[in-house]
Protein backbone atom coordinates (compact mmCIF):
# COMPACT_ATOMS: atom_id res chain seq x y z
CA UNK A 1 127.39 62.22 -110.80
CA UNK A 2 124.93 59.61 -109.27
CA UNK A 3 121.62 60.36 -109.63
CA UNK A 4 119.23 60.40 -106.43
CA UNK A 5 116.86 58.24 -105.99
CA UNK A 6 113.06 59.39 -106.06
CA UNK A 7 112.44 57.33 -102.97
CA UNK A 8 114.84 59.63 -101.09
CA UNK A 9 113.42 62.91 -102.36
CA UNK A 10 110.60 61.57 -101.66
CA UNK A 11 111.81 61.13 -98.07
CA UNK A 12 112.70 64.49 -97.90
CA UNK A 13 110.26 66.09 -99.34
CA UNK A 14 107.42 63.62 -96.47
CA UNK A 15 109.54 65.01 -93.78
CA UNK A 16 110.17 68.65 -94.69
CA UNK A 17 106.03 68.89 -95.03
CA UNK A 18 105.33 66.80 -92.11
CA UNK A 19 107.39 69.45 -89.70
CA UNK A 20 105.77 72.49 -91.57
CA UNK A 21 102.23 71.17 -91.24
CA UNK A 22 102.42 70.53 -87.33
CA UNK A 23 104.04 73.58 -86.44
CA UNK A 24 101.16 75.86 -88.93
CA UNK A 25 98.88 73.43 -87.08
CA UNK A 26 100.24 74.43 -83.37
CA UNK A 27 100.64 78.11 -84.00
CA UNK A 28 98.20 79.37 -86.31
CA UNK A 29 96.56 82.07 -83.34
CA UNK A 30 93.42 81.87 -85.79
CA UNK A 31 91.21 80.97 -82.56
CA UNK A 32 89.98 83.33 -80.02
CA UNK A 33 91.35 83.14 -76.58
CA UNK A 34 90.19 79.96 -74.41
CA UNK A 35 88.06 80.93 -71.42
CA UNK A 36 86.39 77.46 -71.08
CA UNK A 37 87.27 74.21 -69.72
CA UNK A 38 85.34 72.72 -73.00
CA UNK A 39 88.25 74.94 -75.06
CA UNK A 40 91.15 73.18 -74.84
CA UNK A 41 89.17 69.93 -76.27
CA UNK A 42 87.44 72.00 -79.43
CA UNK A 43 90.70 73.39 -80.06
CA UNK A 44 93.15 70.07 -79.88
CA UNK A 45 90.63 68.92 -82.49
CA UNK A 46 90.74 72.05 -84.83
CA UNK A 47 94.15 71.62 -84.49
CA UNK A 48 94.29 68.26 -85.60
CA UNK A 49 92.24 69.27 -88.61
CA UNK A 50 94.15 72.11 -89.54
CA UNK A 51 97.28 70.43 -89.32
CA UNK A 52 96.08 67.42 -91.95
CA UNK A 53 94.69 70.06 -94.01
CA UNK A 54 98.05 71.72 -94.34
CA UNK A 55 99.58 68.46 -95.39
CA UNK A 56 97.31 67.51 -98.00
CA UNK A 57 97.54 71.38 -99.17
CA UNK A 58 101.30 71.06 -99.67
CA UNK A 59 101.22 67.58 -101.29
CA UNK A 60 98.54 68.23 -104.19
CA UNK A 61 99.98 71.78 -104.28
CA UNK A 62 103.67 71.03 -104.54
CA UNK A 63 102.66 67.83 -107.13
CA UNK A 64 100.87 70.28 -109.07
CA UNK A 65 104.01 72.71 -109.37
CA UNK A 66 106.79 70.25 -109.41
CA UNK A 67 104.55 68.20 -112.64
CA UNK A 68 103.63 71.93 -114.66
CA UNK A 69 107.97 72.57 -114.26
CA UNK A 70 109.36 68.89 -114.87
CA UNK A 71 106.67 68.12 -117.86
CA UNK A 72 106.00 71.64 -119.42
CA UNK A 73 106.05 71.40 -122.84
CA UNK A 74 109.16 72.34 -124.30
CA UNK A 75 109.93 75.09 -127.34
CA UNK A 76 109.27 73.49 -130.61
CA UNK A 77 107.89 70.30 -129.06
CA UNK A 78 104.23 69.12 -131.18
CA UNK A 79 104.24 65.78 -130.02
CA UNK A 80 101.52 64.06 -127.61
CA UNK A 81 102.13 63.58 -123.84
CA UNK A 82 103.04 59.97 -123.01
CA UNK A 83 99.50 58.09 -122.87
CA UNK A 84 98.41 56.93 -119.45
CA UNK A 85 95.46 54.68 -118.22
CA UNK A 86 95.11 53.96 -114.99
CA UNK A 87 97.56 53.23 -111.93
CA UNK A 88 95.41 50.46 -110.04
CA UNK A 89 98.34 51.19 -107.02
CA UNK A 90 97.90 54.70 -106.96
CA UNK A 91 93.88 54.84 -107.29
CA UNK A 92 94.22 52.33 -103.57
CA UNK A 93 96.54 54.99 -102.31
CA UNK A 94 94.44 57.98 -102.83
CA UNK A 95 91.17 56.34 -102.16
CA UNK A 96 92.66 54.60 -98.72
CA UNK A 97 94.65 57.82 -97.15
CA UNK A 98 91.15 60.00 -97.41
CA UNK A 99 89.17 57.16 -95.51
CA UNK A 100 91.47 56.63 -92.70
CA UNK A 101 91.71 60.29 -91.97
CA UNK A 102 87.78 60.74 -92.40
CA UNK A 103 87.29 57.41 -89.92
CA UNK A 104 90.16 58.82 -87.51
CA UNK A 105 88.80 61.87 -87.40
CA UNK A 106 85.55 60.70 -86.74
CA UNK A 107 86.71 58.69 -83.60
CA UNK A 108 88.29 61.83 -82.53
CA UNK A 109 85.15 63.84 -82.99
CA UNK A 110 83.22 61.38 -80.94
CA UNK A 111 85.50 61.21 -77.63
CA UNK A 112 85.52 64.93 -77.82
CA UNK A 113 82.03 65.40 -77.71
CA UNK A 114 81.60 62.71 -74.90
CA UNK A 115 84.25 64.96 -73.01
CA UNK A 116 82.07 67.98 -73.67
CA UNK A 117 79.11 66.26 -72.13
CA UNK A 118 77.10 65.78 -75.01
CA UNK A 119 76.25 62.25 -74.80
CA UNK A 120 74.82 62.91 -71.13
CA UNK A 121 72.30 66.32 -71.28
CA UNK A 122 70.30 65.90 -68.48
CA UNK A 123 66.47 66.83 -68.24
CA UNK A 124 65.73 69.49 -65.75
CA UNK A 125 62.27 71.73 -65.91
CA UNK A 126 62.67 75.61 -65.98
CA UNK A 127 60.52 78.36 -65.80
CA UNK A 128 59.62 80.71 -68.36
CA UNK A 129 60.60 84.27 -68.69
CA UNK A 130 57.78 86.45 -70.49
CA UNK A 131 59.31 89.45 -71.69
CA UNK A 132 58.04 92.81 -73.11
CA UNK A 133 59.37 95.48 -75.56
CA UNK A 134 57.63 98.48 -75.28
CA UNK A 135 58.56 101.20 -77.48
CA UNK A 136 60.50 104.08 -76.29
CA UNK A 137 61.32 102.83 -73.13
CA UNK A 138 63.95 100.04 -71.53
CA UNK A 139 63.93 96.12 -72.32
CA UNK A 140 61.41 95.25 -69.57
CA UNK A 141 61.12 91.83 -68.39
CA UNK A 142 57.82 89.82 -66.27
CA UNK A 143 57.89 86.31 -65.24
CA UNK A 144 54.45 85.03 -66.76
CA UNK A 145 53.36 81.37 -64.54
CA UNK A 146 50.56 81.34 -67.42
CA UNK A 147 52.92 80.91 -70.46
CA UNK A 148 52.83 76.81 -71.42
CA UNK A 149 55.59 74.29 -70.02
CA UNK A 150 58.53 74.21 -72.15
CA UNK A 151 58.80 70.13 -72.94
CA UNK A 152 61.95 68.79 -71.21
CA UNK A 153 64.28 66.57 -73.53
CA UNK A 154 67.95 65.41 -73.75
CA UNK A 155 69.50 67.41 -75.91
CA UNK A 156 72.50 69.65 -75.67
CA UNK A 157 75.77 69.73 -73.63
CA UNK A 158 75.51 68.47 -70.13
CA UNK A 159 77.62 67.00 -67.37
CA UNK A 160 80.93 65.71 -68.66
CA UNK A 161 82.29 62.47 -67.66
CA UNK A 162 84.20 63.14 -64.16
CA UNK A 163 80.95 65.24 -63.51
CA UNK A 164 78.33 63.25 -64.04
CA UNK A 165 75.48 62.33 -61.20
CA UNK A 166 76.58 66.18 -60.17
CA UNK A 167 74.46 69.29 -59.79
CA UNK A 168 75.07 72.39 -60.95
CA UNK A 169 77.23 74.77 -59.44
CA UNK A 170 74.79 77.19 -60.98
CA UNK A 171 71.58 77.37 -63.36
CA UNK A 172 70.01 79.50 -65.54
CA UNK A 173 67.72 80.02 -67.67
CA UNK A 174 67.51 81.21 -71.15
CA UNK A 175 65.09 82.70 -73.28
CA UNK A 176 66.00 83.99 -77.20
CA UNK A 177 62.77 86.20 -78.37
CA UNK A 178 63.43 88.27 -81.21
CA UNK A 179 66.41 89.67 -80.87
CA UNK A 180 67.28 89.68 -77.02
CA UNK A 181 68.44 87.00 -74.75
CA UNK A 182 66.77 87.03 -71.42
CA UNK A 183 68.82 85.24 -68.58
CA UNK A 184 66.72 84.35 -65.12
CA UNK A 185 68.48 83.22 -62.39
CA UNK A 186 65.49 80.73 -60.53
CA UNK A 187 67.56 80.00 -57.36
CA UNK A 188 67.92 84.00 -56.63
CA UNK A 189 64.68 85.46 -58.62
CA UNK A 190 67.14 87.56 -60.34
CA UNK A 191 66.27 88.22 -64.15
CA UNK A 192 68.68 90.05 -66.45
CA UNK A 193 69.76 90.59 -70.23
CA UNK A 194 73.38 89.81 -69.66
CA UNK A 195 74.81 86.48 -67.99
CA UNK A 196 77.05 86.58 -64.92
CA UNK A 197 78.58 83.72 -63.76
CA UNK A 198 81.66 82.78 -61.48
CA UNK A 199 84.89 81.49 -62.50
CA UNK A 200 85.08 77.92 -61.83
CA UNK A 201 81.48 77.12 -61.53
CA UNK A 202 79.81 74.16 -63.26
CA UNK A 203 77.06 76.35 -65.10
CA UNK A 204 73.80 75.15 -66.49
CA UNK A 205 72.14 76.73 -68.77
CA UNK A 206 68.50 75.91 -69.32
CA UNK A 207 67.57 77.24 -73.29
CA UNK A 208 64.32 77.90 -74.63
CA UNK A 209 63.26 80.17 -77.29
CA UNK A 210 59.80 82.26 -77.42
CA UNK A 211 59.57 82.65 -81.32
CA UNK A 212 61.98 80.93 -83.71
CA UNK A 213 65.05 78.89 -83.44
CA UNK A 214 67.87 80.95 -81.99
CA UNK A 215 71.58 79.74 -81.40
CA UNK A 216 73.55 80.75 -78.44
CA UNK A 217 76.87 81.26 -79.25
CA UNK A 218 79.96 82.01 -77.34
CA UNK A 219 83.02 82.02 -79.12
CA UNK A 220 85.90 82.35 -76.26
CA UNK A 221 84.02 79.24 -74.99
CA UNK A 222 84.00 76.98 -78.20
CA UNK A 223 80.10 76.35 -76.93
CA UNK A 224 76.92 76.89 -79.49
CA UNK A 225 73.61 75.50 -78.26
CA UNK A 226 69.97 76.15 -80.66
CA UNK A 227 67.10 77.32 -78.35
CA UNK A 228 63.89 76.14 -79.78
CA UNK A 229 60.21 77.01 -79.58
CA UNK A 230 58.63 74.46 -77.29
CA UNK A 231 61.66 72.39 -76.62
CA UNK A 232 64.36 72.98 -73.68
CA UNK A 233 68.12 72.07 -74.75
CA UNK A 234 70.57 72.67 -72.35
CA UNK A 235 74.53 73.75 -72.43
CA UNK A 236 76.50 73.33 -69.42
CA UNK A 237 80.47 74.03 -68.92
CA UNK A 238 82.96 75.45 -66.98
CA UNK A 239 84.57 79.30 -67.57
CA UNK A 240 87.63 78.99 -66.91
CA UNK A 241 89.12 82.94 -67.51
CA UNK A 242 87.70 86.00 -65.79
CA UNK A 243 86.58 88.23 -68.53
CA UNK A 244 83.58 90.20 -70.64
CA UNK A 245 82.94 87.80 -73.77
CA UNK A 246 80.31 88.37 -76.29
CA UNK A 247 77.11 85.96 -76.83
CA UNK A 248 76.50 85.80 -80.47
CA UNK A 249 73.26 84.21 -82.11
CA UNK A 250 74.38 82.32 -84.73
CA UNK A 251 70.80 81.19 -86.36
CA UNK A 252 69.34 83.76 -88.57
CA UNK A 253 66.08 84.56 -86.87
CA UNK A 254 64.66 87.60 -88.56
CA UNK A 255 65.51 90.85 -90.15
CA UNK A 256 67.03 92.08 -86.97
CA UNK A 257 69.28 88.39 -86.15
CA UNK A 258 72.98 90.79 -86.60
CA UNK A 259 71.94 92.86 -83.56
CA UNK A 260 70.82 89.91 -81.23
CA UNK A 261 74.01 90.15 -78.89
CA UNK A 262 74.52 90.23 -75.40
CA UNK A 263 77.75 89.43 -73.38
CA UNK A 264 79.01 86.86 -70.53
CA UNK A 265 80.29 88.29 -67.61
CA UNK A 266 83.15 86.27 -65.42
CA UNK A 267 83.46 87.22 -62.47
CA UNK A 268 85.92 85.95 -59.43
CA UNK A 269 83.91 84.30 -57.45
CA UNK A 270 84.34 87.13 -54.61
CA UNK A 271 82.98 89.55 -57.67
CA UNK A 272 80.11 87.44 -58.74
CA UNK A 273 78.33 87.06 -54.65
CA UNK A 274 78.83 91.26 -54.76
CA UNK A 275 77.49 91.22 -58.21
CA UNK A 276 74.49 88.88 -57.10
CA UNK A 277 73.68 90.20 -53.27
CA UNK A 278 73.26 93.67 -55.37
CA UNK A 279 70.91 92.49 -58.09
CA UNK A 280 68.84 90.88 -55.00
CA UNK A 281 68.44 94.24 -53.62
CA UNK A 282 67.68 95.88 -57.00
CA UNK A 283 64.75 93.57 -57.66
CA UNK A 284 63.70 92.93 -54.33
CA UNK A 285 59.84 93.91 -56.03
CA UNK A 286 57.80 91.31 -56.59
CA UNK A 287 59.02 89.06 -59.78
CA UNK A 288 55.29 89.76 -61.13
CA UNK A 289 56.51 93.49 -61.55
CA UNK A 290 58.41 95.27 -63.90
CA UNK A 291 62.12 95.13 -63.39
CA UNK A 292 63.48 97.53 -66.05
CA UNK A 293 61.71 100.68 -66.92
CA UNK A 294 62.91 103.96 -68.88
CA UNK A 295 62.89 106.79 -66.29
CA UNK A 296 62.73 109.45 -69.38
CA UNK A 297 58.96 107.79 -69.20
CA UNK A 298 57.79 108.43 -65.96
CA UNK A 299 55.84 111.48 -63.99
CA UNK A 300 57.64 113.37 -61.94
CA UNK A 301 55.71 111.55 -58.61
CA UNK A 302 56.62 107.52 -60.15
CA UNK A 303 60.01 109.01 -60.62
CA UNK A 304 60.51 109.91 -56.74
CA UNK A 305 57.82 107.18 -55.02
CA UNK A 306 60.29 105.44 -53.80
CA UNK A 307 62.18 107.91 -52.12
CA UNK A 308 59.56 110.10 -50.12
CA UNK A 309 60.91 108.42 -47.24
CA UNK A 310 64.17 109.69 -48.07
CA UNK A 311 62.79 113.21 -48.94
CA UNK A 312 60.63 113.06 -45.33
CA UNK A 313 57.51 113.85 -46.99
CA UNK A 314 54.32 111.78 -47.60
CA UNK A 315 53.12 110.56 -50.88
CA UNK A 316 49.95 112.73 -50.86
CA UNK A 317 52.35 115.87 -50.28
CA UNK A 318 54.32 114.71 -53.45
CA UNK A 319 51.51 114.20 -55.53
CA UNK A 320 50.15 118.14 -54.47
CA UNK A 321 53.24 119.47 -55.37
CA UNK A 322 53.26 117.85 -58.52
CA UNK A 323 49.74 119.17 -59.01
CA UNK A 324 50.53 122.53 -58.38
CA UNK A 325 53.35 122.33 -61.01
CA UNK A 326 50.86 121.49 -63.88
């Protein structure tokens, strides 16, 4: 029987990993679900990765297995292996394959991040949020006009190409302190410790960080931005899903960095103007002011100030009764 030729098993062998490696590298499901525009590009690239390193898996892998079965030694054979020095051919091979990938990939990696908007961040200046953690009672937030400017520089993810020259749909700001995020919303005076936006929307967000280098992470989005101490970076993209997704800090910033989450909010774009004309009303006080407090904390009178009117009794008849209750 004729014998085949290597050159055709080795055919075989190119094609049978070359179909296994892009299908593992199309439908691996080892990402979370895509909710940005910025998703699709972080992913095609993963994918790319994945699928190469699947290959080259198989390859040294299967050489390994088909060498330790073909040249095992065999029962009652002492003799040396056949001595081998060099393979000038195969040493280009090996040494050539790795570089184009690295220098292909590294193209790749380039155009995606132009896509992404990272070779255009844009400087805009934001305000600060000062915010307070007093013990026993809610996260409470001020704005403080005395804190110093944040410096504005170019770094980050801003406009992508086809948006470029643009404003935002929609900007933020965003303070890390140890171990919150704070978002404030400068166009509405709305501040809050979870970030709505609208589906659709070309978001901004303005970071900044009040103690140590935080990272603000969200997964679903394939986005992850550092906020720094006396530096603004920025992150802007497009949500593409309606959904809750979590924000994640993903630079260890003290003893308490694991519980420094918060979550982004989608809304429809119907949901997020409901969402925003009630957060107006809720902080309608002046931004100087406290805008969350623990009730548990307050007298009887702070607790039902604000609704005297409601009650149709004055203040000073509130505070009597309370005084006749001690």
């Amino acid at each position: 029987m004729q014998k085949i030729p290597v050159s055709l098993w080795t055919l075989v062998a190119g094609v049978i990993v070359t179909v296994i490696s892009i299908w593992l590298g199309q439908n691996h499901n080892l990402l979370p679900v895509q909710a940005s525009e910025q998703a699709p590009l972080v992913d095609g690239f993963f994918n790319i990765m994945f699928t190469i390193a699947i290959a080259l898996f198989l390859v040294v892998e299967g050489t390994i297995l088909i060498f330790l079965v073909k040249y095992r030694r065999r029962q009652g054979d002492n003799t040396d292996g056949v001595p081998v020095e060099g393979n000038l051919q195969l040493e280009i091979f090996w040494t050539a394959i790795p570089a184009v990938i690295v220098i292909g990939l590294g193209i790749y990696s380039v155009d995606v991040y132009n896509q992404m908007g990272g070779f255009e961040p844009g400087s805009h200046p934001h305000s600060s949020a000062h915010v307070t953690h007093v013990r026993g009672t809610a996260l409470a937030a001020t704005l403080d006009d005395t804190l110093p400017p944040t410096t504005n520089t170019n770094i980050g993810i801003g406009a992508s190409p086809h948006s470029q020259g643009k404003q935002p749909d929609l900007l933020v700001d965003v303070q890390g302190m140890q171990y919150a995020w704070i978002f404030n919303y400068p166009n509405s005076g709305i501040t809050t410790s979870e970030l709505h936006i609208p589906v659709g929307a070309d978001v901004q967000l303005n970071l900044s960080a009040q103690d140590v280098i935080h990272s603000f992470w969200v997964p679903q989005f394939r986005l992850k931005q550092d906020a720094l101490p006396g530096m603004a970076t920025q992150l802007r993209f497009v949500a593409t899903k309606p959904g809750t997704y979590p924000v994640v800090c993903a630079e260890l910033c003290g003893g308490y960095h694991g519980s420094m989450r918060t979550q982004v909010i989608v809304h429809t774009p119907e949901e997020f103007d409901s969402w925003l004309a009630q957060s107006q009303i809720a902080q309608k006080q002046d931004l100087n002011s406290l805008v969350a407090v623990n009730p548990a904390e307050l007298s009887t009178s702070e607790f039902l100030a604000p609704h005297v009117h409601d009650l149709g009794i004055s203040a000073a008849t509130l505070a009597q009764l309370e005084q006749n209750n001690l």
